[in-house]
Protein backbone atom coordinates (compact mmCIF):
# COMPACT_ATOMS: atom_id res chain seq x y z
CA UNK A 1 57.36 7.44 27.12
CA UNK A 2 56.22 10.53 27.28
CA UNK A 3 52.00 11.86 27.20
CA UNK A 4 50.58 14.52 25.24
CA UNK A 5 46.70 15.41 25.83
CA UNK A 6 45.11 18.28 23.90
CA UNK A 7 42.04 20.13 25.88
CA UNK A 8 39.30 22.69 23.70
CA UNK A 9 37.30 23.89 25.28
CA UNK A 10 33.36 23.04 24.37
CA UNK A 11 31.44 24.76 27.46
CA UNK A 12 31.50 26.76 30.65
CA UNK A 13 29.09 28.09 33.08
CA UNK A 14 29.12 28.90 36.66
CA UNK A 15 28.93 25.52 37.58
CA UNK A 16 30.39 23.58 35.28
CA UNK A 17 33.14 23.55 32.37
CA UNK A 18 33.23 20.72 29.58
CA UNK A 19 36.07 19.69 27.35
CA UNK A 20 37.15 17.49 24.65
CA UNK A 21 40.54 15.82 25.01
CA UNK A 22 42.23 13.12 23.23
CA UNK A 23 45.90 12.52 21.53
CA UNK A 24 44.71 14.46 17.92
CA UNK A 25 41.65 16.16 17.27
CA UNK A 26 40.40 13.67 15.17
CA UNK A 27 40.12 11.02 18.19
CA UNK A 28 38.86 12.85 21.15
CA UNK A 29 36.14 12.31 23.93
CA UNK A 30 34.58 14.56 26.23
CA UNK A 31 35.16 15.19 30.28
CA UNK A 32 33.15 17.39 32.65
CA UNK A 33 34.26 19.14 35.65
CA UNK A 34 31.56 20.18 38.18
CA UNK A 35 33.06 23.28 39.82
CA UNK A 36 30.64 22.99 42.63
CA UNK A 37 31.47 18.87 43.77
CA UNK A 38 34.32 19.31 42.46
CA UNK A 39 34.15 15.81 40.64
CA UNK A 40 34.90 14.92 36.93
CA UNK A 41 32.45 13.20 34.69
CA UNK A 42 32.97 11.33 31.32
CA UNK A 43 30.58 12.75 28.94
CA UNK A 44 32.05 10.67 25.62
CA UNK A 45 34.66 7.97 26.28
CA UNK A 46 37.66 8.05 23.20
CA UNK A 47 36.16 5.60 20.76
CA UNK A 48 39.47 4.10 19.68
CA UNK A 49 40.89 0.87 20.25
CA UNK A 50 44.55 2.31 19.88
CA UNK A 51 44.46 4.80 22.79
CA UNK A 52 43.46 3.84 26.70
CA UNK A 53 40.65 6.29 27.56
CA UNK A 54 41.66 6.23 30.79
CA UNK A 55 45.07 7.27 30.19
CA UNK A 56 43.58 10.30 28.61
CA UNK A 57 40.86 10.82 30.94
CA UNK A 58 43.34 10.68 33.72
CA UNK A 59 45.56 13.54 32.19
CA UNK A 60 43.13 15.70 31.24
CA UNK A 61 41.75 15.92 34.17
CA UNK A 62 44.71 16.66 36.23
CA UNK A 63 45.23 19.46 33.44
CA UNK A 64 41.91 20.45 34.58
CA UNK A 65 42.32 20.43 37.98
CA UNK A 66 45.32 22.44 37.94
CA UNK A 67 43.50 25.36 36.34
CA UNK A 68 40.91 25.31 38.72
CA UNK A 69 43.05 24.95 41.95
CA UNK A 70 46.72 26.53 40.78
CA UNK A 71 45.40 28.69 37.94
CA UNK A 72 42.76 30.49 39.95
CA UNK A 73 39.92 29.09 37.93
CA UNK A 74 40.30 30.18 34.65
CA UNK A 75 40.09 27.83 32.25
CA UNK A 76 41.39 28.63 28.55
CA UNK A 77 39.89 27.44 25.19
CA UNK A 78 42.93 25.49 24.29
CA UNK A 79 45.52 23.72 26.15
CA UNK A 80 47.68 20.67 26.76
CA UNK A 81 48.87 18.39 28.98
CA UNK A 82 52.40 17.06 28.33
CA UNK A 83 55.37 15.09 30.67
C-alpha cells in the first residue's frame, strides 16, 4: 500500500516553519519543525478515527526533513509526500 501526505504551508520564520499535513485537506493536523533543535513538534494531532496520526506525522516529517537537509532549506508552500 502505498502513502500519500499533502504539506501547506501555514508559517515560517528564522527559526521555525509550521505545516498542516494530512491525507485530504479536509482532515489535516499541524507539525512544527524547529530549525534551530532541529526537532519536530505536533501542534494539532489529525482528529480522525480513520487515519493513524502517526502514520502521517511520521511522513510529513521526513518530507520535512528532506527539505531542510537535501533541499538546502527551502521549504515550499505546497508539497507531498508519496511511496
Amino acid at each position: 500500500m502505498g502513502a500519500f501526505v499533502l504539506l501547506y504551508k501555514e508559517h515560517e520564520d528564522e527559526t521555525m516553519v509550521v505545516y498542516r499535513y494530512g491525507p485530504k485537506e479536509e482532515i489535516m493536523g499541524k507539525i512544527q519543525l524547529n530549525k534551530d533543535t532541529k526537532l519536530f513538534s505536533e501542534i494539532e494531532p489529525i482528529q480522525d478515527s480513520n487515519h493513524s496520526n502517526k502514520f502521517y506525522f511520521d511522513r510529513a516529517a521526513q518530507r520535512m526533513a528532506r527539505c531542510f537537509i537535501k533541499e538546502g532549506g527551502v521549504f515550499p508552500d505546497k508539497m507531498t509526500f508519496e511511496s
